[in-house]
Every structure is written in structure tokens, then in C-alpha cells.
N, C-alpha and C. Protein backbone atom coordinates (compact mmCIF):
# COMPACT_ATOMS: atom_id res chain seq x y z
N UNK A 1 61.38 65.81 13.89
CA UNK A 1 60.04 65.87 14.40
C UNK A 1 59.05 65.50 13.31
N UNK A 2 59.52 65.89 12.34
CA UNK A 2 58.51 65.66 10.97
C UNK A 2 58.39 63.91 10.69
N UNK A 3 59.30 63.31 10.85
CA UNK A 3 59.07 62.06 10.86
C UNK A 3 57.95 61.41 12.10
N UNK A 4 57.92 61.86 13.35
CA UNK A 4 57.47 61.46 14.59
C UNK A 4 56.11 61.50 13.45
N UNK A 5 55.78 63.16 13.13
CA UNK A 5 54.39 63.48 13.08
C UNK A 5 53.66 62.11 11.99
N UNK A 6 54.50 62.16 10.85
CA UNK A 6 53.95 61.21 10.07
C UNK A 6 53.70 60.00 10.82
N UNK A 7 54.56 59.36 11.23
CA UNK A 7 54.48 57.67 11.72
C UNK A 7 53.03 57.88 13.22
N UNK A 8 53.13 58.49 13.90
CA UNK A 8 51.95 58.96 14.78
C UNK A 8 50.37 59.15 14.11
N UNK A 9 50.62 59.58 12.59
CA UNK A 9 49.53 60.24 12.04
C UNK A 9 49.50 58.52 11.13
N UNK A 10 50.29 58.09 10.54
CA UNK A 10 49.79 56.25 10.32
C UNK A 10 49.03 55.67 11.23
N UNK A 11 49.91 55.76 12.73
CA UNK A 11 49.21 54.66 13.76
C UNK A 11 48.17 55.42 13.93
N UNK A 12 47.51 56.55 13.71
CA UNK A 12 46.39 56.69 13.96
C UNK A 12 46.19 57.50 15.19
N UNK A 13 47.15 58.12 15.54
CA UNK A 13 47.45 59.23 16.86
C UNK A 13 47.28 60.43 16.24
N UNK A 14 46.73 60.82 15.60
CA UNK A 14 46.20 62.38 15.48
C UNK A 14 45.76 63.12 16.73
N UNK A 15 44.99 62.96 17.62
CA UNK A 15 44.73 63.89 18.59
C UNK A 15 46.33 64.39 19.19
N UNK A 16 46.87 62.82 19.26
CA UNK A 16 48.13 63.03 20.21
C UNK A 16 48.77 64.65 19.01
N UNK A 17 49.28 64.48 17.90
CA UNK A 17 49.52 65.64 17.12
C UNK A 17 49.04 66.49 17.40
N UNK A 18 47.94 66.70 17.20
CA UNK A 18 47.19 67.97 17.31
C UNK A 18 47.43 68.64 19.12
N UNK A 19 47.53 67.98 20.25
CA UNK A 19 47.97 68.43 21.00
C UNK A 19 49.54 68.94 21.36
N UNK A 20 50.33 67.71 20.12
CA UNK A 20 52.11 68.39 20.24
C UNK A 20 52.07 69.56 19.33
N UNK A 21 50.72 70.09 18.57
CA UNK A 21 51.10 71.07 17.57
C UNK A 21 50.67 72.19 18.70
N UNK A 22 49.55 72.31 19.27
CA UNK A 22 49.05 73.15 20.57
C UNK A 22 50.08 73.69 21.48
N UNK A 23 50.75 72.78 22.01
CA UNK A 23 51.49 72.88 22.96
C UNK A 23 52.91 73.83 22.37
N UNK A 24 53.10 73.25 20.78
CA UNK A 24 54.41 74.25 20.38
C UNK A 24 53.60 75.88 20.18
N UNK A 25 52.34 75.73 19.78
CA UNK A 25 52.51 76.92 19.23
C UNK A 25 52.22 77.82 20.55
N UNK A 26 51.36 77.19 22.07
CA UNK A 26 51.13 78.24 23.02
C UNK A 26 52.83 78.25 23.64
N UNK A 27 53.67 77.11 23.29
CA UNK A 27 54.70 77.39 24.19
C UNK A 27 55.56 78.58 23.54
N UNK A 28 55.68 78.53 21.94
CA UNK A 28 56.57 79.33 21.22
C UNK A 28 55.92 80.81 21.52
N UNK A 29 54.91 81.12 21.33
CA UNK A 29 54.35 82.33 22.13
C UNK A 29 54.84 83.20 23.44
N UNK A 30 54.59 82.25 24.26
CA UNK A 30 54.91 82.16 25.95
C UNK A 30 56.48 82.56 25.88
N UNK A 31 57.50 81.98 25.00
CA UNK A 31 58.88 82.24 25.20
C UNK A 31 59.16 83.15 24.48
N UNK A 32 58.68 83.25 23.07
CA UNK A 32 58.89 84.54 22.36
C UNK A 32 58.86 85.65 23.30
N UNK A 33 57.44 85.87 24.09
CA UNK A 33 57.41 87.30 24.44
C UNK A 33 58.54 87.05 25.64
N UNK A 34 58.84 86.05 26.29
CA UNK A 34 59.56 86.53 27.32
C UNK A 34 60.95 86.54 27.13
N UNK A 35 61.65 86.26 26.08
CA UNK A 35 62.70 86.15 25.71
C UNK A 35 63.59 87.44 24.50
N UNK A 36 62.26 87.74 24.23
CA UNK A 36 62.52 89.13 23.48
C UNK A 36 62.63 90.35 23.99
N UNK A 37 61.93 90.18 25.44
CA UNK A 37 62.25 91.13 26.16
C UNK A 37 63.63 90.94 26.77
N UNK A 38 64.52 90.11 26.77
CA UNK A 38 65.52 89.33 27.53
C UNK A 38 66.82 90.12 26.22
N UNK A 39 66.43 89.03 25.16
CA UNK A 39 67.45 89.35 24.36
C UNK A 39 67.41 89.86 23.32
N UNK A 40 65.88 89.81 22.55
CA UNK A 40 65.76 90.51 21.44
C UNK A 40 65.87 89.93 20.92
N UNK A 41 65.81 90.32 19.49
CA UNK A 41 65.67 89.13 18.25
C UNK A 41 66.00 88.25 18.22
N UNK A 42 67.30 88.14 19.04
CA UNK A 42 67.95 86.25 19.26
C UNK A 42 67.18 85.71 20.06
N UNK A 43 66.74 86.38 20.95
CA UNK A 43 65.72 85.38 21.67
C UNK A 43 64.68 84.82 21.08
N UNK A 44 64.48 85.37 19.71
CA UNK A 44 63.36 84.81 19.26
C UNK A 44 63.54 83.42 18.98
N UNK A 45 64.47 83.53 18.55
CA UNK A 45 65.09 82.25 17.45
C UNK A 45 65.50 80.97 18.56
N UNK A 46 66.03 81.51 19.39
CA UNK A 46 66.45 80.82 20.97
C UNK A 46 64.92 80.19 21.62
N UNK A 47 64.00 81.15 21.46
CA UNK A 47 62.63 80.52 22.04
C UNK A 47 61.92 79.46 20.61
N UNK A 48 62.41 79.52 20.08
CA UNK A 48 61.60 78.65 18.84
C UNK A 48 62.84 77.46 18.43
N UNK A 49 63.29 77.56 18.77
CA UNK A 49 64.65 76.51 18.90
C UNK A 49 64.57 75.43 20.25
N UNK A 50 64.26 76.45 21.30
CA UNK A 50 63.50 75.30 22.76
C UNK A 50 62.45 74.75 22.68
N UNK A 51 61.18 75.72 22.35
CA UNK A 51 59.77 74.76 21.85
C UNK A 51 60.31 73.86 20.67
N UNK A 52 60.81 73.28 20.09
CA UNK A 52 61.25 72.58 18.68
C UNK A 52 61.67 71.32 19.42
N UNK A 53 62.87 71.74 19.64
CA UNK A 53 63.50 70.85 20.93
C UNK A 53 62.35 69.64 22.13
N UNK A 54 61.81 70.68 22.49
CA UNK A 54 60.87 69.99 23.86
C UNK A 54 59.42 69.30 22.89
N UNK A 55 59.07 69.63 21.98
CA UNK A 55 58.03 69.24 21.34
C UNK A 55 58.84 67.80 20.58
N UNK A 56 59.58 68.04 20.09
CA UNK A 56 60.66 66.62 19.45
C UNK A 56 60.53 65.56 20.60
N UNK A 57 61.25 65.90 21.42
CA UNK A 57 61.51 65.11 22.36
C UNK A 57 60.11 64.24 23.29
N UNK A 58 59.15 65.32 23.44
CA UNK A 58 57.83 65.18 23.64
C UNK A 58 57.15 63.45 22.77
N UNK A 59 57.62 63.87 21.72
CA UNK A 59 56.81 63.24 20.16
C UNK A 59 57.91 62.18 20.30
N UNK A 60 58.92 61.71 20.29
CA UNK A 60 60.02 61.00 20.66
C UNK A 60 60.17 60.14 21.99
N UNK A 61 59.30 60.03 23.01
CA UNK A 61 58.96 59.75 23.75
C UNK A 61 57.73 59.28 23.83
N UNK A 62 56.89 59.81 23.30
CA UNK A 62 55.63 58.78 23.11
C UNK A 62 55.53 57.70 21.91
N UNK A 63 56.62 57.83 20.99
CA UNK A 63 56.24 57.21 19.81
C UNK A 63 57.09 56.13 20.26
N UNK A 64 58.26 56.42 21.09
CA UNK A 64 59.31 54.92 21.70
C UNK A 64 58.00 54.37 22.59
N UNK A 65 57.53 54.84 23.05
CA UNK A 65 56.36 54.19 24.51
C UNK A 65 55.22 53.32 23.44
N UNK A 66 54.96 53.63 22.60
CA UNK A 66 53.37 53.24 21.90
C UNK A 66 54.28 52.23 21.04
N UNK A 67 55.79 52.25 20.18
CA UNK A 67 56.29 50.81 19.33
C UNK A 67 56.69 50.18 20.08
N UNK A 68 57.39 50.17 21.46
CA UNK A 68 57.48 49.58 22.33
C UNK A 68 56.56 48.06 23.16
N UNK A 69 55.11 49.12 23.19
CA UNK A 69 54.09 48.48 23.55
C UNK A 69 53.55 47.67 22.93
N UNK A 70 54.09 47.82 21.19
CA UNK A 70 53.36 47.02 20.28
C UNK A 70 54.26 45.75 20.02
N UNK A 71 55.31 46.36 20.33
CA UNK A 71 55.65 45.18 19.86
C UNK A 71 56.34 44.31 20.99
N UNK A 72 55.58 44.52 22.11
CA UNK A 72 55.44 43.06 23.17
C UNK A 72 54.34 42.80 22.77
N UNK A 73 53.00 43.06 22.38
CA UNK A 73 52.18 42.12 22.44
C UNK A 73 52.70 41.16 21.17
N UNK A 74 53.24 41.82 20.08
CA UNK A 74 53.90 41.04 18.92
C UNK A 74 54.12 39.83 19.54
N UNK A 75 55.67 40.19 20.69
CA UNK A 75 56.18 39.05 20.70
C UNK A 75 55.45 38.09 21.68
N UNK A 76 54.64 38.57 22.57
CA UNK A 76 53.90 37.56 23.07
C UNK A 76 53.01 36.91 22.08
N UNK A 77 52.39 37.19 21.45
CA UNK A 77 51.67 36.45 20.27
C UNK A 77 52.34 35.50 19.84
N UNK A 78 53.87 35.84 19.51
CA UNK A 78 54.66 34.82 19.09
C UNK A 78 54.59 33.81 19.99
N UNK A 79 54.54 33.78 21.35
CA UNK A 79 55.07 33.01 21.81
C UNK A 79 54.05 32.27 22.26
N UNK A 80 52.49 32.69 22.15
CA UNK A 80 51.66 31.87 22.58
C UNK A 80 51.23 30.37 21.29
N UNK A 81 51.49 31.22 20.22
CA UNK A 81 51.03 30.33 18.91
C UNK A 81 52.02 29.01 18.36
């Protein structure tokens, strides 16, 4: 994930960050409490192991969608010149 954040924070996607950092920390919250009541201390680790997970994947999915996008116009450029 630490890689996503950097290469996102080059192209100049900071908000997008700042909302995958939002989203881990209200989600890791949200599962902590409900998972500690479940299993207890492993749940903690179990709920911060899923937000990690879904925030990766999150950040991993937009960063394939946005080099993706860039680099068709690349190759159309190529192909107009």
C-alpha cells in the first residue's frame, strides 16, 4: 500500500489519499469495536488486517484505472504524430 500512496501522491492524487487514509481509519474503528466484542484481542488484529487489505486493494484499483488511462492517450499520441 505504501508504494500505491507514494506513486498517487507523484501523480498528484492527494485528495484521492487523504480519502483512502479516512476511509481506513473510520473503517478500522467500525471493525475494531465490532470484532472485539466477537473475538477479542484477535479481532483486533483481524479488523486491522481487513481495513489494510480493502484499503490496498481500494488504492490498487484506482492507480491500475488512472496508468491505464494514461497511457492510451500515450499511445494514441503515438499514433497520431
Amino acid at each position: 500500500m505504501f508504494l500505491y500512496v507514494r506513486a498517487l501522491s507523484a501523480l498528484g492524487r492527494i485528495p484521492l489519499v487523504t480519502v483512502a487514509a479516512s476511509i481506513n481509519a473510520g473503517a478500522n474503528l467500525i471493525l475494531d469495536w465490532i470484532m472485539t466484542s466477537i473475538y477479542g484481542l484477535i479481532g483486533i488484529g483481524l479488523a486491522t488486517s481487513i481495513t489494510y487489505l480493502v484499503v490496498a486493494l481500494f488504492l490498487a484499483v484506482y492507480f491500475d484505472k488512472l496508468t491505464s488511462e494514461s497511457a492510451l492517450c500515450i499511445k494514441s499520441k503515438d499514433h497520431v504524430v
